[in-house]
N, C-alpha and C. Protein backbone atom coordinates (compact mmCIF):
# COMPACT_ATOMS: atom_id res chain seq x y z
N UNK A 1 0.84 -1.19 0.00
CA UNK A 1 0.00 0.00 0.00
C UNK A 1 0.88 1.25 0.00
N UNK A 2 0.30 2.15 -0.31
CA UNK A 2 1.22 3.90 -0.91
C UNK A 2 1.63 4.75 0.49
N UNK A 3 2.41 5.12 0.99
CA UNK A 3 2.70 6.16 1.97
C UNK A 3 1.95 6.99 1.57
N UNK A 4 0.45 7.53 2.58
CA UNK A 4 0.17 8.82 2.46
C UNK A 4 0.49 9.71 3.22
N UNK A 5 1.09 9.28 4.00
CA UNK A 5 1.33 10.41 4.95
C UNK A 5 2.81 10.40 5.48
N UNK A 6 3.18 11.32 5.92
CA UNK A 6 4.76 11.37 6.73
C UNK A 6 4.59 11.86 8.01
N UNK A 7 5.30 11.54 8.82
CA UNK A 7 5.10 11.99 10.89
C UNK A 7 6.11 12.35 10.73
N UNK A 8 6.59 13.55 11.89
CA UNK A 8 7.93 13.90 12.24
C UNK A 8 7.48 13.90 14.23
N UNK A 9 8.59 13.48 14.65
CA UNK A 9 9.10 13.81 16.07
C UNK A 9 9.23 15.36 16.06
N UNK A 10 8.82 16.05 17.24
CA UNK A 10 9.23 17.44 17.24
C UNK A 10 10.25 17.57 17.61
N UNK A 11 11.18 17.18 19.08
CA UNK A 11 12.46 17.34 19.42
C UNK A 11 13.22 16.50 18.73
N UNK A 12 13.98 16.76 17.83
CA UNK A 12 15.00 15.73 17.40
C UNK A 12 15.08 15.69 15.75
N UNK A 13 13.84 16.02 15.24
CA UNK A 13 13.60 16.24 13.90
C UNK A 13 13.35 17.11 13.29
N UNK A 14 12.36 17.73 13.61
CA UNK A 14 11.79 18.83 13.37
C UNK A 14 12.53 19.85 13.76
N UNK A 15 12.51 19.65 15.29
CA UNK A 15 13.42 21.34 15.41
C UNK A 15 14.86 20.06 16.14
N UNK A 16 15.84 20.74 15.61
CA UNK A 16 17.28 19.66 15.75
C UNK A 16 17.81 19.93 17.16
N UNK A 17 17.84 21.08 18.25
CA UNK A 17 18.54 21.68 18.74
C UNK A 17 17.75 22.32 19.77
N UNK A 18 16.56 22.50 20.00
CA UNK A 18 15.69 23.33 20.42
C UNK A 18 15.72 22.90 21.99
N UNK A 19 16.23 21.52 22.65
CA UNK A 19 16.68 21.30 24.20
C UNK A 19 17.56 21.58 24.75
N UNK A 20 18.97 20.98 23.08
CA UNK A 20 19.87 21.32 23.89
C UNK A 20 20.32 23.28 23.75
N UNK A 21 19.59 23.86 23.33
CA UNK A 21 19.56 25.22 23.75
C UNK A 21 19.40 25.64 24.53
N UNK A 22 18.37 25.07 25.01
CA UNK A 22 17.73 25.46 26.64
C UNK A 22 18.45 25.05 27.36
N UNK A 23 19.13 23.72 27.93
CA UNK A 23 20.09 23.82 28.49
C UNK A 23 21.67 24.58 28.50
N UNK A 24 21.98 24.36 27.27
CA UNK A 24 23.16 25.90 26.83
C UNK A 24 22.65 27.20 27.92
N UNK A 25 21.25 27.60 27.81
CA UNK A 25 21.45 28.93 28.62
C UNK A 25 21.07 28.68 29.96
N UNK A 26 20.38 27.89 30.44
CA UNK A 26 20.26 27.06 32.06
C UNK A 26 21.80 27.50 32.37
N UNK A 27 22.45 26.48 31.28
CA UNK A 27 24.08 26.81 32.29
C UNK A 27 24.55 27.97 32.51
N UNK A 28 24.48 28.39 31.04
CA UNK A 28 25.35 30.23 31.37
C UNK A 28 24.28 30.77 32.10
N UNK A 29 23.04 31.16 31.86
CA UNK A 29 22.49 32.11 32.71
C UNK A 29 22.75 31.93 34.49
N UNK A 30 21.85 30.41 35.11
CA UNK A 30 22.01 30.23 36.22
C UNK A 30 22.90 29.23 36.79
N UNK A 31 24.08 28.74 36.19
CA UNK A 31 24.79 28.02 36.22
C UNK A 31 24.75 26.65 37.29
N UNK A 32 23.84 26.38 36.19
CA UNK A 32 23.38 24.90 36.14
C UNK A 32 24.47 23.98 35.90
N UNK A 33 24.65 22.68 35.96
CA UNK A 33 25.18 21.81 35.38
C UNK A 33 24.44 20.64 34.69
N UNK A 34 24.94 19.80 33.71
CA UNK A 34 24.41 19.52 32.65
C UNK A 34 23.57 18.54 33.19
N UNK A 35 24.16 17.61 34.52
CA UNK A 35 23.52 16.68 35.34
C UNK A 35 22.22 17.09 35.76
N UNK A 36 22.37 18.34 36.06
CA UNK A 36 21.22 18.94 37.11
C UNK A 36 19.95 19.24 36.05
N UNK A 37 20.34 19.58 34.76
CA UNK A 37 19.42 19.79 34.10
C UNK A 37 18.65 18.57 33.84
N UNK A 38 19.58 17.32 32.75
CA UNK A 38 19.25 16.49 33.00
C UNK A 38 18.25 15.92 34.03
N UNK A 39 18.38 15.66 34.74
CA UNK A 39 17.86 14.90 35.95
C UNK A 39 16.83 15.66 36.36
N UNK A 40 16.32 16.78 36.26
CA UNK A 40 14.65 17.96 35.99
C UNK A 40 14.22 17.53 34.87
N UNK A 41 14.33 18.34 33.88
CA UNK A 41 14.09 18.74 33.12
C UNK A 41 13.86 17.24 31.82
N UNK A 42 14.59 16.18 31.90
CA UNK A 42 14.69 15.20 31.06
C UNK A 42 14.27 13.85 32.00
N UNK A 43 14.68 13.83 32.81
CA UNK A 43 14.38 12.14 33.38
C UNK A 43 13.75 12.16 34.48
N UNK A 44 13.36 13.41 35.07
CA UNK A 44 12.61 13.09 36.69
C UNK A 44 11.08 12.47 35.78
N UNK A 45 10.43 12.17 36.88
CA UNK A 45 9.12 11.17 36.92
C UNK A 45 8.37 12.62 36.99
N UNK A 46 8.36 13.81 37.31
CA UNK A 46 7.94 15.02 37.05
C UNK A 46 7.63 15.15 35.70
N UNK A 47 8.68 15.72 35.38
CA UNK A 47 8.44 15.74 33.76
C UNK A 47 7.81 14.42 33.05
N UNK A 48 7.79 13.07 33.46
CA UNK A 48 7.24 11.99 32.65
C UNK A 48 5.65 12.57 32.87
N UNK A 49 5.18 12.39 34.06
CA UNK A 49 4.23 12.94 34.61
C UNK A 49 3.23 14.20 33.59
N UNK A 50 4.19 15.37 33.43
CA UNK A 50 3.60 16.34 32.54
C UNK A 50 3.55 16.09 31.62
N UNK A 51 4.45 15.63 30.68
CA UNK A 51 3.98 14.75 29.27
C UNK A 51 3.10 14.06 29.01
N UNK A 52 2.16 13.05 29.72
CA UNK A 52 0.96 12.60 29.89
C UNK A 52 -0.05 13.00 30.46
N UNK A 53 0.17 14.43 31.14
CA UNK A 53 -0.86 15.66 31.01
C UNK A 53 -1.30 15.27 32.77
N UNK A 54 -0.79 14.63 33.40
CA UNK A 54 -1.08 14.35 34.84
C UNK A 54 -0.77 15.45 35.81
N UNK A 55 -0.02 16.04 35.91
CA UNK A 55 -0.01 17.25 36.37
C UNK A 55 0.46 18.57 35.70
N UNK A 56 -0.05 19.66 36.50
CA UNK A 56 -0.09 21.23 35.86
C UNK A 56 1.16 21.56 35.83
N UNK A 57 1.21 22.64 34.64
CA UNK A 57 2.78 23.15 34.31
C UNK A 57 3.04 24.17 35.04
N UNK A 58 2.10 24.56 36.33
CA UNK A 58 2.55 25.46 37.58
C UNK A 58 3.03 24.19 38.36
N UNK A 59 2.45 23.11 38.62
CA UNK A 59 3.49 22.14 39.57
C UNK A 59 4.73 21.56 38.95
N UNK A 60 4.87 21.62 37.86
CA UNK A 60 6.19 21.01 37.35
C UNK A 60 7.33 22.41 37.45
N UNK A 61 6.36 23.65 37.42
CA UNK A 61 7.51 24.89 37.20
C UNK A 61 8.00 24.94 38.23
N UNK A 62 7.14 24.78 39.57
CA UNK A 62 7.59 25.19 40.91
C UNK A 62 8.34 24.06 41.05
N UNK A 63 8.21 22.98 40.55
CA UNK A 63 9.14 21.48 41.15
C UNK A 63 10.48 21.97 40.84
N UNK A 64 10.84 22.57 38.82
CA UNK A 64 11.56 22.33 38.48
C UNK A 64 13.10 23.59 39.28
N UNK A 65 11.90 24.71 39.59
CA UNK A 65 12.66 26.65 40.61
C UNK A 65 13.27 25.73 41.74
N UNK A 66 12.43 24.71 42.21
CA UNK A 66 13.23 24.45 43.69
C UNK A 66 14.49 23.86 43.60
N UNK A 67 14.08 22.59 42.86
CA UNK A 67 15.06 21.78 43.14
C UNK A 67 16.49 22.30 42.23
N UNK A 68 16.51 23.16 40.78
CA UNK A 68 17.64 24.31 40.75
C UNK A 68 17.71 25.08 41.49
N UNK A 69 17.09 25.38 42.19
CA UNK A 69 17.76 26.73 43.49
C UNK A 69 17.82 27.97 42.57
N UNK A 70 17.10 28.28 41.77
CA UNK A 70 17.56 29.30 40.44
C UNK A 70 16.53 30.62 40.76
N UNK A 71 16.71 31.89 40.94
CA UNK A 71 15.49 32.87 41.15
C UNK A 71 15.05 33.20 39.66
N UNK A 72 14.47 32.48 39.29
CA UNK A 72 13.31 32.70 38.35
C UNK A 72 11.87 32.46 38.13
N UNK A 73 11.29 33.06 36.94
CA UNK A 73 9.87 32.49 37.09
C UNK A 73 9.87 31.86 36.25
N UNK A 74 7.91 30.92 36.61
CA UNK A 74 7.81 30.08 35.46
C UNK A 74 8.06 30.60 33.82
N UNK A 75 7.63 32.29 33.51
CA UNK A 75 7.38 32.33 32.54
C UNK A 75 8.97 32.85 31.62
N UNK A 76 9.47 33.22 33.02
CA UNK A 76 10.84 33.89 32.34
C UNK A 76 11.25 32.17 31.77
N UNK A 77 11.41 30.94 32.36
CA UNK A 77 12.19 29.65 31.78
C UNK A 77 11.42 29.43 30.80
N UNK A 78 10.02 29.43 30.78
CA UNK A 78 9.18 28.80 28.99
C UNK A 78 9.79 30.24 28.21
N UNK A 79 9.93 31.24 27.80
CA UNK A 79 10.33 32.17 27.25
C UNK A 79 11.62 31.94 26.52
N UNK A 80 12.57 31.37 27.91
CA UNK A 80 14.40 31.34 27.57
C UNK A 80 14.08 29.82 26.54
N UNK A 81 13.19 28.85 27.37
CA UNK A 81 13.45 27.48 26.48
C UNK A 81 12.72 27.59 25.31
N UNK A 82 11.53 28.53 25.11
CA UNK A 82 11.23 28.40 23.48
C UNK A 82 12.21 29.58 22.60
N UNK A 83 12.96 30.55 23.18
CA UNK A 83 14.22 31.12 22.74
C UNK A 83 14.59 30.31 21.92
N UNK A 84 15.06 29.03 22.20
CA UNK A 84 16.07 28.08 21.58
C UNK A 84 15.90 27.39 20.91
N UNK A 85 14.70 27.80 20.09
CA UNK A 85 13.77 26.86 18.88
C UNK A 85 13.86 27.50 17.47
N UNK A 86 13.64 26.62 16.44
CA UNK A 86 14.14 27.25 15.45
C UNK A 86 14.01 26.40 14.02
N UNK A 87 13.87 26.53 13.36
CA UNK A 87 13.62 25.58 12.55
C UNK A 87 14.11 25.69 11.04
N UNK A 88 15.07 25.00 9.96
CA UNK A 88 15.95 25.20 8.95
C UNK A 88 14.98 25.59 7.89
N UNK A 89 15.28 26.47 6.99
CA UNK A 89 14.52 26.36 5.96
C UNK A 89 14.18 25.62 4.79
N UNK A 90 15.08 24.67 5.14
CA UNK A 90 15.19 23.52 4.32
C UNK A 90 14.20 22.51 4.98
N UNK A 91 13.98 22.61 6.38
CA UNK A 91 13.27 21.47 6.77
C UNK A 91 11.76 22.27 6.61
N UNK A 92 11.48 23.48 6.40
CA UNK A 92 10.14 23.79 6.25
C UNK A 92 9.69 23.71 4.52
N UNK A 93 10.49 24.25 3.91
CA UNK A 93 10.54 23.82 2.81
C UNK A 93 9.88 22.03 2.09
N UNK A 94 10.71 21.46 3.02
CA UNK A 94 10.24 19.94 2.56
C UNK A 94 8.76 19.86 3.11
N UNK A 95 8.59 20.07 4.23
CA UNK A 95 7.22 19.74 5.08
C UNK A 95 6.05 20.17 3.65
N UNK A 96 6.59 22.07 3.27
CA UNK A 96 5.21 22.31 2.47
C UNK A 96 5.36 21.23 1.20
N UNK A 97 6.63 21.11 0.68
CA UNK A 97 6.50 20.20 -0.19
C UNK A 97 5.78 19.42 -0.84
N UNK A 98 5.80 18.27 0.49
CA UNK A 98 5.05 17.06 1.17
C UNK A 98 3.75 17.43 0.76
N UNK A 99 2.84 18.41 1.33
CA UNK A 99 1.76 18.85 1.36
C UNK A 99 1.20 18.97 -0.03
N UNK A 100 2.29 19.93 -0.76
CA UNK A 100 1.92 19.61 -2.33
C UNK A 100 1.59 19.18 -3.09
N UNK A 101 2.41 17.78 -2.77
CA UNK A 101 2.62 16.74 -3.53
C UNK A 101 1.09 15.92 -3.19
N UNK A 102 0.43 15.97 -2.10
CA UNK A 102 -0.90 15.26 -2.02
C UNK A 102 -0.53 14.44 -0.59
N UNK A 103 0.68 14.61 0.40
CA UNK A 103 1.31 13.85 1.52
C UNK A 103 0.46 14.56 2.59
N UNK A 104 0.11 14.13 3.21
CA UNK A 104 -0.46 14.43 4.46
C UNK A 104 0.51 14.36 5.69
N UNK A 105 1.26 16.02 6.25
CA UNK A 105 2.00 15.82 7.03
C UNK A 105 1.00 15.90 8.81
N UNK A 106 2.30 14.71 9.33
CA UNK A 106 2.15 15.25 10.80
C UNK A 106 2.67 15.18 12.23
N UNK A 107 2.74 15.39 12.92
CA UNK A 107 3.62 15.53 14.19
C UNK A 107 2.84 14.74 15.38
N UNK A 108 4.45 13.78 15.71
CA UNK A 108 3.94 13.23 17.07
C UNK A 108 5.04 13.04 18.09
N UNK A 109 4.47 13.76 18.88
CA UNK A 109 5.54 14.01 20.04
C UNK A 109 5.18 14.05 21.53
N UNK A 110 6.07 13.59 22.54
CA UNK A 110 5.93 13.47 24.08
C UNK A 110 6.07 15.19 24.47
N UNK A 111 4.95 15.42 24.62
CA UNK A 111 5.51 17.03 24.78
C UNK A 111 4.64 17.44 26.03
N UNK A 112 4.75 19.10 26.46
CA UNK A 112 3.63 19.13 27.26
C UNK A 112 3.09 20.61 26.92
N UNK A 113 2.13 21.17 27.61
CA UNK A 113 1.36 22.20 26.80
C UNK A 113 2.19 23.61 27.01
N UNK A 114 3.30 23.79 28.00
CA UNK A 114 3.94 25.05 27.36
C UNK A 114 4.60 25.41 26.38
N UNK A 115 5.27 24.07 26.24
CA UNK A 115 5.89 24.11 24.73
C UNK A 115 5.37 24.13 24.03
N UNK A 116 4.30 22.77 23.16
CA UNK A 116 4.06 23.07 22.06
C UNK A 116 3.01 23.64 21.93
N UNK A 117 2.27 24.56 23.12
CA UNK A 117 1.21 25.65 22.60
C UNK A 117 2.33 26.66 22.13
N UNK A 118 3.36 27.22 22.54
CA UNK A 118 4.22 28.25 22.45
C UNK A 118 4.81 27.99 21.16
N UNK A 119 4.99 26.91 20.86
CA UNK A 119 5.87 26.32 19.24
C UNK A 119 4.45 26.22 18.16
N UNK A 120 3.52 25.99 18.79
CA UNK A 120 2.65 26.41 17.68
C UNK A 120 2.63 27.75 17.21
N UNK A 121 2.29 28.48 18.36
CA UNK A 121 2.20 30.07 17.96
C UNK A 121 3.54 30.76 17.79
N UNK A 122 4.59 30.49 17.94
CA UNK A 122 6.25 31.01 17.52
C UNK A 122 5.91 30.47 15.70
N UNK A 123 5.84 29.25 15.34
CA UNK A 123 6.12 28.91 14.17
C UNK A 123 5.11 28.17 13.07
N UNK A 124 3.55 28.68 13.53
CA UNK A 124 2.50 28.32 13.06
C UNK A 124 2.31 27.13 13.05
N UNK A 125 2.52 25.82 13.32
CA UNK A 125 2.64 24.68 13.11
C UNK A 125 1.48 23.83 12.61
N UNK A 126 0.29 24.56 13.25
CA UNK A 126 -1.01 24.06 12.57
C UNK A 126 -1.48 24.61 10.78
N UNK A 127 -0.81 25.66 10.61
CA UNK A 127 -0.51 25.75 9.06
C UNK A 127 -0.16 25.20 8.40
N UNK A 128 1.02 24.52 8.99
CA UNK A 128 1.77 23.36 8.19
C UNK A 128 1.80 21.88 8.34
N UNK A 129 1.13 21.28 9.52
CA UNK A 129 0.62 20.13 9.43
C UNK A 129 -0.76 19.92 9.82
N UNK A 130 -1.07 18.78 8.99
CA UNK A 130 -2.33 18.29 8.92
C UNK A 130 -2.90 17.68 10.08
N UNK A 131 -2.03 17.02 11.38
CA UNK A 131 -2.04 16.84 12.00
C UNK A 131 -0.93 17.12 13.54
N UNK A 132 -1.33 17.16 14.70
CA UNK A 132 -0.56 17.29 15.96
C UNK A 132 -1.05 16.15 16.85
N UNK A 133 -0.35 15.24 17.09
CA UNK A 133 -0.61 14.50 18.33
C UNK A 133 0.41 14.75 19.37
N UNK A 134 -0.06 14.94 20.69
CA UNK A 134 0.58 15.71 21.71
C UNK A 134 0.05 14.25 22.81
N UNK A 135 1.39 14.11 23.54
CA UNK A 135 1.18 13.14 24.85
C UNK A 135 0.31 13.63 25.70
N UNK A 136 0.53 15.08 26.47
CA UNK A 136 0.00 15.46 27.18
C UNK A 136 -1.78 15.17 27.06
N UNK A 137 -2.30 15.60 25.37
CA UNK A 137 -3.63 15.54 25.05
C UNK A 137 -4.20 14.57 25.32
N UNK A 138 -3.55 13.93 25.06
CA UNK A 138 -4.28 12.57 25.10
C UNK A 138 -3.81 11.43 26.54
N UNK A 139 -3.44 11.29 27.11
CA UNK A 139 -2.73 11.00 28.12
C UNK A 139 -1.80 9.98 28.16
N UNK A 140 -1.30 9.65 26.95
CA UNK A 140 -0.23 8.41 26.67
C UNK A 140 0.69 8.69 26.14
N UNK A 141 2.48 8.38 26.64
CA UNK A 141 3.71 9.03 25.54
C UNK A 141 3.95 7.72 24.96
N UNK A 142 4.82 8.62 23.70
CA UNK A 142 5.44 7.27 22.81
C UNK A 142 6.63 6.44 23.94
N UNK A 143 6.62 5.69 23.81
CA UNK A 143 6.11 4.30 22.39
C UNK A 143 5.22 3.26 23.25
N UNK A 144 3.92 4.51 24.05
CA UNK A 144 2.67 3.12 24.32
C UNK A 144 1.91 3.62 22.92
N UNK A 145 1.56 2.08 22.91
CA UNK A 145 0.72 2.19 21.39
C UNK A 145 -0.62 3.10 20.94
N UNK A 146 -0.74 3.31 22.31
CA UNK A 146 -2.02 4.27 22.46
C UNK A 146 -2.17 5.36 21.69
N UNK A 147 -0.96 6.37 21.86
CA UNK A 147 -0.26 7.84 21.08
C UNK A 147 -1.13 6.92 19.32
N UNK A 148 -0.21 6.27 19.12
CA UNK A 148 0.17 5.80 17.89
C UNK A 148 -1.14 5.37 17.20
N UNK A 149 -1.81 4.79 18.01
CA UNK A 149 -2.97 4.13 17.48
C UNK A 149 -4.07 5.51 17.08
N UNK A 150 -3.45 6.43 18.09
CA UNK A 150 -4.67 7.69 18.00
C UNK A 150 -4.14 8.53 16.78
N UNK A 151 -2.69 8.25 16.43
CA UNK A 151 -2.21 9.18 15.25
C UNK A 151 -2.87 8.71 13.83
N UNK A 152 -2.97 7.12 13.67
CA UNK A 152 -3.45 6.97 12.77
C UNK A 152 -5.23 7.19 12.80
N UNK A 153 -6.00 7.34 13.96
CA UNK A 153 -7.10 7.69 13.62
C UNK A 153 -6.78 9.15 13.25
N UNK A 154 -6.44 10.00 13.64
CA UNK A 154 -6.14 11.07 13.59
C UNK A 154 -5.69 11.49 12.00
N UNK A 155 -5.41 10.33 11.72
CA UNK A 155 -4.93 11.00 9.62
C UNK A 155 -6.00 10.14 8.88
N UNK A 156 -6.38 9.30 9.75
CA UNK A 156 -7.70 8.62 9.02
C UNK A 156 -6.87 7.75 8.13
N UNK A 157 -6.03 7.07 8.64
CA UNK A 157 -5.28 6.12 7.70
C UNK A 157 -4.92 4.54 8.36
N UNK A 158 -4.59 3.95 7.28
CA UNK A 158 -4.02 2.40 8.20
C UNK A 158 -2.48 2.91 8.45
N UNK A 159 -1.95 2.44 9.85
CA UNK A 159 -0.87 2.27 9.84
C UNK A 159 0.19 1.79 8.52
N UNK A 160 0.10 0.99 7.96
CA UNK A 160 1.28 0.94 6.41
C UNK A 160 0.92 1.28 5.75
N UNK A 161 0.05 2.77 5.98
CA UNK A 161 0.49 4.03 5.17
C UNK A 161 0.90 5.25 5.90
N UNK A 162 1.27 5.13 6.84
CA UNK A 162 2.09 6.38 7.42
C UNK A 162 3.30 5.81 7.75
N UNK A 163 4.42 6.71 7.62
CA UNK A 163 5.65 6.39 7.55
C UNK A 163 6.32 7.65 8.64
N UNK A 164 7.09 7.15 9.38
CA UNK A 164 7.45 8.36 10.66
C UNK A 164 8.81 7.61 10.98
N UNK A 165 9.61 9.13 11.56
CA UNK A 165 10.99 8.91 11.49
C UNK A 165 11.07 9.45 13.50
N UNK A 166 11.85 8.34 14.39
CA UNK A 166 12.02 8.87 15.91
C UNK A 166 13.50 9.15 15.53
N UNK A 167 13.56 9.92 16.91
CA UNK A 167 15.44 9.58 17.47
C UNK A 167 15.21 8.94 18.73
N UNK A 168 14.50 8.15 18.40
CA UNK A 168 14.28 7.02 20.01
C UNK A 168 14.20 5.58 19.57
N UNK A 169 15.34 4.29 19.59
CA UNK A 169 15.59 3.27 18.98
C UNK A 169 13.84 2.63 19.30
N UNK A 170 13.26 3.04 20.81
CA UNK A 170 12.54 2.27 21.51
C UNK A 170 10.80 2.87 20.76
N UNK A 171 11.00 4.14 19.89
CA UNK A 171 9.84 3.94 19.35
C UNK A 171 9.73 3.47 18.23
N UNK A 172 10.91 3.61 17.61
CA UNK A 172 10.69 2.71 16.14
C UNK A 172 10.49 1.49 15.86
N UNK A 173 10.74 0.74 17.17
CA UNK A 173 10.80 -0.54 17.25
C UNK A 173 8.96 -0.46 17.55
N UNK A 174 8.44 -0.03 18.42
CA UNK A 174 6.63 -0.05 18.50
C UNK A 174 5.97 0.49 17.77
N UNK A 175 6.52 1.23 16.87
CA UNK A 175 6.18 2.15 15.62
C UNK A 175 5.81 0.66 14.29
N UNK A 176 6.90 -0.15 14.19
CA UNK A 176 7.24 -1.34 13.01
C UNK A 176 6.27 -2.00 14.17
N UNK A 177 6.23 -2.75 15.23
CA UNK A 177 5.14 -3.62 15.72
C UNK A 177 4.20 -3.47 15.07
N UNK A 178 3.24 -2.04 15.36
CA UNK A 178 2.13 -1.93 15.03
C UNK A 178 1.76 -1.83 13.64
N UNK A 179 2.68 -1.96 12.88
CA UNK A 179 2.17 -2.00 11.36
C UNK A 179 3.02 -0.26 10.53
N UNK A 180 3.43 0.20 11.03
CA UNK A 180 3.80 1.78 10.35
C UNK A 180 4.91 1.17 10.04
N UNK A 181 5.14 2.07 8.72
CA UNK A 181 6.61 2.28 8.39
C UNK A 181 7.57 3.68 8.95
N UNK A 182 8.60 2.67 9.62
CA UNK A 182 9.44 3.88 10.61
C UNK A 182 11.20 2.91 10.35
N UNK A 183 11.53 4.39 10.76
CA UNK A 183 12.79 4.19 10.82
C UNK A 183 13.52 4.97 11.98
N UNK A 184 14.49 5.07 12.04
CA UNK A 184 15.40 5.91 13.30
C UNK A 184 15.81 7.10 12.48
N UNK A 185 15.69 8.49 12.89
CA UNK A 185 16.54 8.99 12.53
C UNK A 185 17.50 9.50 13.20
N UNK A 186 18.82 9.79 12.05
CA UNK A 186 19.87 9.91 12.43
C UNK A 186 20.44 11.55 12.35
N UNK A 187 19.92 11.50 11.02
CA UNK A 187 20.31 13.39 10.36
C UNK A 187 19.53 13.78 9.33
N UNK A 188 19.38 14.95 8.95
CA UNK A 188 18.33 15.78 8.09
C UNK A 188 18.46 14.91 7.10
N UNK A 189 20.02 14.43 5.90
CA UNK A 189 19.85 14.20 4.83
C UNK A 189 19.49 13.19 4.77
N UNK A 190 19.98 11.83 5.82
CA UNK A 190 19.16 10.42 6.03
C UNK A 190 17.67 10.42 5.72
N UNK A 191 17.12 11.17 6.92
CA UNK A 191 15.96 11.73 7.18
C UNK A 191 15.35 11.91 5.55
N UNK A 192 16.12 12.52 4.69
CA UNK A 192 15.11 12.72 3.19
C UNK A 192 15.21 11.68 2.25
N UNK A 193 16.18 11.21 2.56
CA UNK A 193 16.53 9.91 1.40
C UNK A 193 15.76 8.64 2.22
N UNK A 194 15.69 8.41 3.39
CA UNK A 194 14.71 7.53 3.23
C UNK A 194 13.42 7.95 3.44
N UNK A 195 12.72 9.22 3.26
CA UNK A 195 11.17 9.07 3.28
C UNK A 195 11.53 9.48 1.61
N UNK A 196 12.21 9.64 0.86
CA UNK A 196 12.48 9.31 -0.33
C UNK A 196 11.69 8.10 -0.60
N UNK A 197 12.83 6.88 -0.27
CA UNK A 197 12.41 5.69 -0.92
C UNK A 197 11.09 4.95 -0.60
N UNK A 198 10.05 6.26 0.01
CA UNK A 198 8.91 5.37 0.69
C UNK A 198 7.96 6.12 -0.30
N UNK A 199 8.05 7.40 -0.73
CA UNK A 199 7.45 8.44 -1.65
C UNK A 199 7.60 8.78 -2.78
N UNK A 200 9.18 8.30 -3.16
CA UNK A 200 9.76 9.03 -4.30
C UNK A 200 10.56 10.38 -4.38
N UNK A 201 11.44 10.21 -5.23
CA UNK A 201 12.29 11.85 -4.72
C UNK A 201 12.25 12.58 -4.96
N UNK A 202 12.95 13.98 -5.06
CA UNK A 202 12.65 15.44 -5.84
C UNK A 202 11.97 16.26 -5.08
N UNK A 203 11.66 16.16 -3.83
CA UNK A 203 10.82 16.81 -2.73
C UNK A 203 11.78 18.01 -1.77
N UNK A 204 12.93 17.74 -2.07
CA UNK A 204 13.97 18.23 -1.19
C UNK A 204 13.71 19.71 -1.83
């Protein structure tokens, strides 16, 4: 059956750089260390927590002020961390492409609602894809099948016809379970040459 559609990851694909920015200025501004960020901001059960929409992004802000010891507010850190977002023109370029061509783009990502309400409205995102599946919305992150199962209702398609690229070995692997065509990605140009060979080329 035909790829109609293409998924992108937001951190890692879409925008390449947009975390580790935020940590870049964590350090210089309040001189953080990379551990400390880490261990908030990426792996506490806090943040797992807000990604599946279980608690408010005033309890994760105040979790995240204490335990850095940092005098700031919630809104000054969503401000500095969507600072550090950004997106190539080459990679927006392809997205409208896609769209052109008759591809139905769309985004699925573990996120939570300061970001990607703020990355919607920084970089229109609902202009340019057809779809957004957000962990928080729905209350499941990748790679429970749940996200996944709701992306393909969400494009109104069978799974082996959407084709989506992680930088997480552990979703591509539940991504191929369930029937999608996925791969890992590695880098932008990977990234085009194989949704190339799932679409055809000349899209770049």
């Amino acid at each position: 059956m035909s790829i109609k559609a293409v998924v992108f990851d937001l951190d890692g694909v879409y925008f390449e750089s947009g975390t580790d920015n935020f940590a870049a200025s964590l350090r210089r501004v309040y001189g953080l260390t990379q551990r400390q960020i880490e261990d908030i901001y990426l792996n506490s059960e806090e943040m797992k927590r807000l990604k599946r929409g279980e608690i408010t992004s005033r309890y994760f802000w105040e979790f995240a002020i204490q335990k850095w010891n940092v005098e700031a507010t919630q809104s000054e850190l969503i401000a500095m961390m969507l600072s550090g977002y950004d997106v190539r023109e080459e990679t927006r370029r392809y997205v409208e492409n896609l769209r052109e061509s008759g591809i139905k783009t769309a985004i699925c990502t573990n996120n939570f609602s300061d970001r990607i309400e703020g990355l919607k409205e920084k970089f229109n995102l609902d202009q340019h894809f057809d779809s957004i599946v957000v962990s928080c919305e729905i209350g499941a992150a990748k790679p429970c099948a749940q996200i996944f199962n709701h992306l393909a209702d969400e494009l109104n398609l069978s799974p082996n016809e959407i084709v989506m690229s992680d930088d997480k070995e552990s979703n591509v692997v539940a991504l191929q379970e369930l029937g999608f065509e996925a791969f890992l990605y590695e880098d932008w140009e990977g990234f085009v040459d194989n949704i190339n060979k799932f679409i055809g080329p000349n899209l770049a």
